[in-house]
Protein backbone atom coordinates (compact mmCIF):
# COMPACT_ATOMS: atom_id res chain seq x y z
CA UNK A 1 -99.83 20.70 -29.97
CA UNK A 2 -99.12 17.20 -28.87
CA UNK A 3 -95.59 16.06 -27.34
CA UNK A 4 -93.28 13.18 -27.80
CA UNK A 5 -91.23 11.59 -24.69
CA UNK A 6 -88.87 9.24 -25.39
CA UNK A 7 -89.46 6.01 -23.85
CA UNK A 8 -86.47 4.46 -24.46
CA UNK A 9 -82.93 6.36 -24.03
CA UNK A 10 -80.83 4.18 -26.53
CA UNK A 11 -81.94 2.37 -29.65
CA UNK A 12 -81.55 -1.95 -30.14
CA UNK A 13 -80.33 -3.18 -32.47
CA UNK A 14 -82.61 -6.48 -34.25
CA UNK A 15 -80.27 -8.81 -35.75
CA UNK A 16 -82.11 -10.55 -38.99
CA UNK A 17 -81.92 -14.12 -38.47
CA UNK A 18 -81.11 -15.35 -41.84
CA UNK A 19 -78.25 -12.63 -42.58
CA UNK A 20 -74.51 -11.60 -41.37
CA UNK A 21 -75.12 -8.39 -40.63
CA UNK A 22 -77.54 -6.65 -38.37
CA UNK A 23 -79.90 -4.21 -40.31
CA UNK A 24 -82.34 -2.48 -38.31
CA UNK A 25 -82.64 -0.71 -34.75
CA UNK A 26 -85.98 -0.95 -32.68
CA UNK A 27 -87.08 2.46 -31.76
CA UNK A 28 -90.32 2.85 -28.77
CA UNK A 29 -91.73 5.97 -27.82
CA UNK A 30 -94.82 7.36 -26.04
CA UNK A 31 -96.92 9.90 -27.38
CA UNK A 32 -98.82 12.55 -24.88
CA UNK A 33 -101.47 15.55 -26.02
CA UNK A 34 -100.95 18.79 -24.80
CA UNK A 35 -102.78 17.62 -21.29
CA UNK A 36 -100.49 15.02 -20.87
CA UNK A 37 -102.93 12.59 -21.94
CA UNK A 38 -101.79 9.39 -23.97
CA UNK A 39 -102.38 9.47 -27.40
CA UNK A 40 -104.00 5.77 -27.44
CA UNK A 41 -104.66 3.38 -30.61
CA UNK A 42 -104.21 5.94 -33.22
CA UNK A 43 -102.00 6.16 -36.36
CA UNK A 44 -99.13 8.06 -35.50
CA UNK A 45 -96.85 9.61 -38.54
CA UNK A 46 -92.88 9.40 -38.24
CA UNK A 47 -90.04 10.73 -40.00
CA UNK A 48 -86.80 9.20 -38.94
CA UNK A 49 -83.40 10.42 -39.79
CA UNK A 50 -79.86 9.32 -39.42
CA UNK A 51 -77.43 12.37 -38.87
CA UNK A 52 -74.01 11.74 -39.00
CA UNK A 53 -71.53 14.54 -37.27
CA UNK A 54 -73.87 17.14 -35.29
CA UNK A 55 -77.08 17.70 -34.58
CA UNK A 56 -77.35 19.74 -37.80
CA UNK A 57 -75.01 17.41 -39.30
CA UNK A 58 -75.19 15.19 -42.83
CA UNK A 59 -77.89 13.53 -43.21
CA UNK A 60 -77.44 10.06 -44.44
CA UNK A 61 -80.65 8.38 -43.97
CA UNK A 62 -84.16 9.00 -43.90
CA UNK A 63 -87.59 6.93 -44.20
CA UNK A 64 -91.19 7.46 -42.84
CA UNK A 65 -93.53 5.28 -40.92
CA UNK A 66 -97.35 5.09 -39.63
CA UNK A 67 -97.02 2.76 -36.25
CA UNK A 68 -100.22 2.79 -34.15
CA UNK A 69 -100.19 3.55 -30.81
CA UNK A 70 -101.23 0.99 -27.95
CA UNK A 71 -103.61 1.66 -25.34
CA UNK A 72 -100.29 2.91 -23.55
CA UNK A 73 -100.11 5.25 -25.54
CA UNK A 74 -96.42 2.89 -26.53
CA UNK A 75 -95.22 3.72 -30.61
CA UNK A 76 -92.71 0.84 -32.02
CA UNK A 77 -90.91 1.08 -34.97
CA UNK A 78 -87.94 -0.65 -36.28
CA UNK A 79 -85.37 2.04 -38.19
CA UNK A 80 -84.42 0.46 -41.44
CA UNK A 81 -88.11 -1.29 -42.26
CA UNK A 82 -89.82 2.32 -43.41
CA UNK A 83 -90.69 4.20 -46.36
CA UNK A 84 -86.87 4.91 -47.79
CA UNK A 85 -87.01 8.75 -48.64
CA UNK A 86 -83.32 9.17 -49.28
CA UNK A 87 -80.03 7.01 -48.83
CA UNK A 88 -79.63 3.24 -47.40
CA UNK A 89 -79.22 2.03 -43.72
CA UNK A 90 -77.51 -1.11 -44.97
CA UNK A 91 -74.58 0.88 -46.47
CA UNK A 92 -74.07 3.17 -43.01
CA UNK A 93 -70.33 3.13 -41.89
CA UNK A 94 -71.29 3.65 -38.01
CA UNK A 95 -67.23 3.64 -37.67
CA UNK A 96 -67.43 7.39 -38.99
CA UNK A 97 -69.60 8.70 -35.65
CA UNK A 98 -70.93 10.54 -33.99
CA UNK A 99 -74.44 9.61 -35.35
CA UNK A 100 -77.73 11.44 -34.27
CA UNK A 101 -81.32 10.03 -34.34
CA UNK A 102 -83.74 13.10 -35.62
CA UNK A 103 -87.68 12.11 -35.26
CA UNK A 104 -90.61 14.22 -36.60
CA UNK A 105 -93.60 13.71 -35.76
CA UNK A 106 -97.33 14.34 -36.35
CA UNK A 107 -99.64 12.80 -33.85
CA UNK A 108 -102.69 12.92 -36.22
CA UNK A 109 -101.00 10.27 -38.46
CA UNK A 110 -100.17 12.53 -41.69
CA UNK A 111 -96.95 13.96 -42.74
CA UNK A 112 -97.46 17.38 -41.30
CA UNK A 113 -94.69 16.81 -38.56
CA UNK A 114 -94.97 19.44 -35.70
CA UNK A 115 -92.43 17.82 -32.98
CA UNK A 116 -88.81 17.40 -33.59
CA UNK A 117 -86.35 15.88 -31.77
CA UNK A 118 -82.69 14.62 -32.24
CA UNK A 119 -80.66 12.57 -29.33
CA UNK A 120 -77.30 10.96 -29.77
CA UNK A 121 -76.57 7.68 -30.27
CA UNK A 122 -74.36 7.69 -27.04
CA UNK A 123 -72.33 4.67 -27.97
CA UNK A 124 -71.95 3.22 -32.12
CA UNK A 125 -74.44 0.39 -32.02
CA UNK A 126 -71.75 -2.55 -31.66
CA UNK A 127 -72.93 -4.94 -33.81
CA UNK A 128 -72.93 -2.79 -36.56
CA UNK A 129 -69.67 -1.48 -35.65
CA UNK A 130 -68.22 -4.80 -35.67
CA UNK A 131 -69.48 -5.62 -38.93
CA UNK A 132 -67.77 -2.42 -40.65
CA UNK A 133 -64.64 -2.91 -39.01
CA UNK A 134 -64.56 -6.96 -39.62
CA UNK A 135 -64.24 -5.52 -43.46
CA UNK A 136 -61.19 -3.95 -43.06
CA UNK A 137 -57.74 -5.87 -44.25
CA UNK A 138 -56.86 -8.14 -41.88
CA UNK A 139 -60.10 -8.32 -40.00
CA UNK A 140 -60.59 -8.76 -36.01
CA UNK A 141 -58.84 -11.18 -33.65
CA UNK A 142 -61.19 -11.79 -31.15
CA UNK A 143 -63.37 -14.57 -29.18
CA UNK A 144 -65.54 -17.03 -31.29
CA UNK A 145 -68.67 -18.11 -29.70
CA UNK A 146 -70.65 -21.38 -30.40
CA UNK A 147 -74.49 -22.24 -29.46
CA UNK A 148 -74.89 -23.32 -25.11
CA UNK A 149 -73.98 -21.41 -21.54
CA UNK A 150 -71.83 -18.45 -22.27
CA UNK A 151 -72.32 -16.61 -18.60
CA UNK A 152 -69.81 -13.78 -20.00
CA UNK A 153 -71.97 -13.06 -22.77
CA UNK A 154 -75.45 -12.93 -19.66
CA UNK A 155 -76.87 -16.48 -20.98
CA UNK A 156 -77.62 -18.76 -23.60
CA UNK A 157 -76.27 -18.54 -27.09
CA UNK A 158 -78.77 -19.50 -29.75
CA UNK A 159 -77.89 -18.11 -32.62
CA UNK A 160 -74.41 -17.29 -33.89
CA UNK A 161 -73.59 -15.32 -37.03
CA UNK A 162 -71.07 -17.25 -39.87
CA UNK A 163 -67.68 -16.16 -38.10
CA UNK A 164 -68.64 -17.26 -34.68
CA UNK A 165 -67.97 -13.78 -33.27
CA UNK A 166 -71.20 -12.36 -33.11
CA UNK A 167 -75.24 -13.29 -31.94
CA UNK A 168 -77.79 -13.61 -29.93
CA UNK A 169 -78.15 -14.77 -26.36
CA UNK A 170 -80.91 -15.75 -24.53
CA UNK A 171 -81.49 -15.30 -20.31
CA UNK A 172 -80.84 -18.73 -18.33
CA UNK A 173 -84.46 -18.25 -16.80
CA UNK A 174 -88.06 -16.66 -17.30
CA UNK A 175 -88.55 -12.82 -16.53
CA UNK A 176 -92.13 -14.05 -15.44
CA UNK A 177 -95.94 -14.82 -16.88
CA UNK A 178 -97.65 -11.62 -17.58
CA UNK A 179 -99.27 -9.69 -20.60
CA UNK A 180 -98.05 -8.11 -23.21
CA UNK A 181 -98.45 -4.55 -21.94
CA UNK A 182 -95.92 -5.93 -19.14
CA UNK A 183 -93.92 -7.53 -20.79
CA UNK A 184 -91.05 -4.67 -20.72
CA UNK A 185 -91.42 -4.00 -17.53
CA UNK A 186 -90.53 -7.54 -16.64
CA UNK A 187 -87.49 -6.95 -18.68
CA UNK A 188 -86.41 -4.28 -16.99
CA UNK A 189 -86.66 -5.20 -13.30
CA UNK A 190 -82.73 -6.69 -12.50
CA UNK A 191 -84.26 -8.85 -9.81
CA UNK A 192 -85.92 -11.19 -12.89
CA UNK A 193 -82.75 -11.57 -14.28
CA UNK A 194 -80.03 -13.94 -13.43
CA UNK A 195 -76.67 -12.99 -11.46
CA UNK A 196 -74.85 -13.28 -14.84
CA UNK A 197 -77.44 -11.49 -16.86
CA UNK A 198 -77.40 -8.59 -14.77
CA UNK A 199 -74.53 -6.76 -15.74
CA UNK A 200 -76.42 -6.33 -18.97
CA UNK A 201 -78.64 -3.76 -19.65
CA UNK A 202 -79.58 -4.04 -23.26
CA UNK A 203 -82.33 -7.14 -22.51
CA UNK A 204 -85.50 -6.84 -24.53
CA UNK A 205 -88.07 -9.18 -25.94
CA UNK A 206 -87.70 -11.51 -28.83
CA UNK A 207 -89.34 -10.95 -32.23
CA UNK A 208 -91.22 -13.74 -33.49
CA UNK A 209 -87.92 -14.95 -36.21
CA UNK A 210 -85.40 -14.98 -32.50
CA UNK A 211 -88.18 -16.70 -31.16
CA UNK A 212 -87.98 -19.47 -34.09
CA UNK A 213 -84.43 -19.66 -33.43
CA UNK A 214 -84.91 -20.15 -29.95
CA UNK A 215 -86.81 -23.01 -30.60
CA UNK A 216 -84.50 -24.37 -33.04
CA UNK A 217 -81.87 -24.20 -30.53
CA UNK A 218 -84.22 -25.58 -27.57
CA UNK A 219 -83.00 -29.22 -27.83
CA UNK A 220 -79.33 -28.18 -27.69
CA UNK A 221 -79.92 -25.18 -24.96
CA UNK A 222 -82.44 -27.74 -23.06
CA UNK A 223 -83.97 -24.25 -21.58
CA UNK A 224 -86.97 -23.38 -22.90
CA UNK A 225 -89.54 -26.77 -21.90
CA UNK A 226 -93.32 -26.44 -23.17
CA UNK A 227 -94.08 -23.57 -22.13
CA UNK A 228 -95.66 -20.04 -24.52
CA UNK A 229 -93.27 -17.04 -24.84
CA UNK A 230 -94.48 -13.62 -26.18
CA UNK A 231 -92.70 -12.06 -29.37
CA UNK A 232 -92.15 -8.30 -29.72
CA UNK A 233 -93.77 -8.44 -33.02
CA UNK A 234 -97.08 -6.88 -33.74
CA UNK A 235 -99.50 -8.73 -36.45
CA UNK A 236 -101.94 -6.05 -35.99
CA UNK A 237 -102.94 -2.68 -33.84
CA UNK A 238 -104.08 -5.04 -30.63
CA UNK A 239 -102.63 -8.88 -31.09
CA UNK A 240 -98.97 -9.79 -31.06
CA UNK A 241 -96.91 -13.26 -32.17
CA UNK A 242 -96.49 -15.76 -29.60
CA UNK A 243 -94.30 -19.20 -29.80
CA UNK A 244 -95.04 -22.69 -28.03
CA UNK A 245 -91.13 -23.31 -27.56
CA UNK A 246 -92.40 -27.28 -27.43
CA UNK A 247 -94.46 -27.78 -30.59
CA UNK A 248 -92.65 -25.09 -31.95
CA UNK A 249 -96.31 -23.35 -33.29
CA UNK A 250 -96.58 -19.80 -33.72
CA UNK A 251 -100.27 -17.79 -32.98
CA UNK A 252 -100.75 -14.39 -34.28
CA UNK A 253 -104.10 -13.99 -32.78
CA UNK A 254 -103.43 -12.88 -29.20
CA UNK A 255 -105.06 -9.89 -28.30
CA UNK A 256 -103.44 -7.09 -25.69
CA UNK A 257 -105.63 -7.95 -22.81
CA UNK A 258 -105.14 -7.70 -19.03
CA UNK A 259 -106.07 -11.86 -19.36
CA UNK A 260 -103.69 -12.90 -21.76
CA UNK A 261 -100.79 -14.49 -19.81
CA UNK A 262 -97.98 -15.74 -21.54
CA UNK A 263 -94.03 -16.16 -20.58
CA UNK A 264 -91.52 -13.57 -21.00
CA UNK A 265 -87.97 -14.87 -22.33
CA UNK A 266 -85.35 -11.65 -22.81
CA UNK A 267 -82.72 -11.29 -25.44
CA UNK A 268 -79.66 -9.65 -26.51
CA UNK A 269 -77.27 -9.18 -29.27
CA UNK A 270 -73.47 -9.24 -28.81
């Protein structure tokens, strides 16, 4: 029997670029054989579920997926861009917590799921949140943001959503020039970050449409010069999406290799 650890201890939330509302969360995980081995470039099948309640609570969403495993043995999915087997993660009202994240798994890529888990979603994811409770008569007096230096907020604003109060930020400076494998790591080290973006802990890597925004913004940020960032998002089992933040040209052609160096920019929603 294989086993799934859980790489990552919350879920992100991935704000669509061209809509209010944030609809999906990014979910990583590494999968190990019964030797502790990684389970390397093979088709992994996924059931996720949303419980709402307990752990054995209602279940108000559930879709499948078939992400392929890196040479890390690394699993990526983004909750709300599966297979829809019952219900709609658009329409969740994450004010009515707690909320529980069930995954099944079967390692051989099929639907014949032999590991189950479920972990809490320790905190409501906040953008979401927000966006429920902005609904309600009367709405929510709080801070409006616009696009430059927020240091409250850990960096640059590049993208704000219609009512100013929510986003994306970008860090004031690189996390380094690495692969893609390291990427993360980068991310995670505090000494990378700036003094302002430390107090954050919800950093991660751009997908290719944040990217696009980040260039769109460059000429108003001024922070990005001519150099290559890496994206997040996958255009097949072993190449990625990069961005020249200059010419403002996308590749989807880079291959995960120990040569392929490329600048690593971190985001995060608010």
């Amino acid at each position: 029997m294989k086993k799934l650890y859980t790489l990552i201890a919350s879920v992100v939330i991935t704000l669509t670029v061209f809509a209010q509302a944030p609809s999906k969360m990014s979910y990583q995980a590494v999968v190990r054989d019964a030797a502790d081995a990684l389970v390397t470039s093979q088709a992994i099948g996924m059931q996720l579920s949303i419980v709402q309640g307990s752990v054995s609570g209602t279940v108000v969403y559930v879709e499948t997926q078939t992400p392929t495993s890196n040479l890390n043995g690394l699993v990526s999915v983004e909750i709300g861009s599966g297979t829809v087997v019952s219900g709609t993660f658009n329409s969740i009202d994450w004010s009515k917590g707690p909320y529980f994240i069930k995954t099944e798994t079967d390692p051989t890529g099929g639907t014949s799921y032999t590991i189950a888990g479920t972990s809490e979603l320790m905190s409501v994811p906040y953008a979401l949140h927000a966006n429920t409770a902005d609904s309600i008569v009367g709405g929510i007096t709080g801070p409006t943001y616009s696009i430059g230096v927020w240091p409250e907020l850990g960096g640059y604003v590049f993208w704000i959503s219609p009512d100013g109060k929510h986003g994306l930020v970008s860090e004031i400076q690189d996390q380094g020039l690495t692969n893609w494998y390291g990427a993360q790591d980068a991310i995670s080290n505090p000494a990378k970050h700036s003094l302002a973006a430390q107090k954050f802990r919800d950093w991660r890597l751009p997908t290719k449409h944040e990217l696009n925004e980040m260039y769109s913004a460059n000429a108003a940020i001024g922070s990005f010069g001519t150099k290559t960032y890496w994206s997040s998002t996958r255009s097949g089992s072993t190449t990625a999406w990069r961005q020249n933040l200059s010419s403002g040209i996308q590749f989807n052609n880079t291959t995960f290799t120990i040569s392929a160096l490329f600048f690593v920019r971190s985001v995060r929603e608010f």
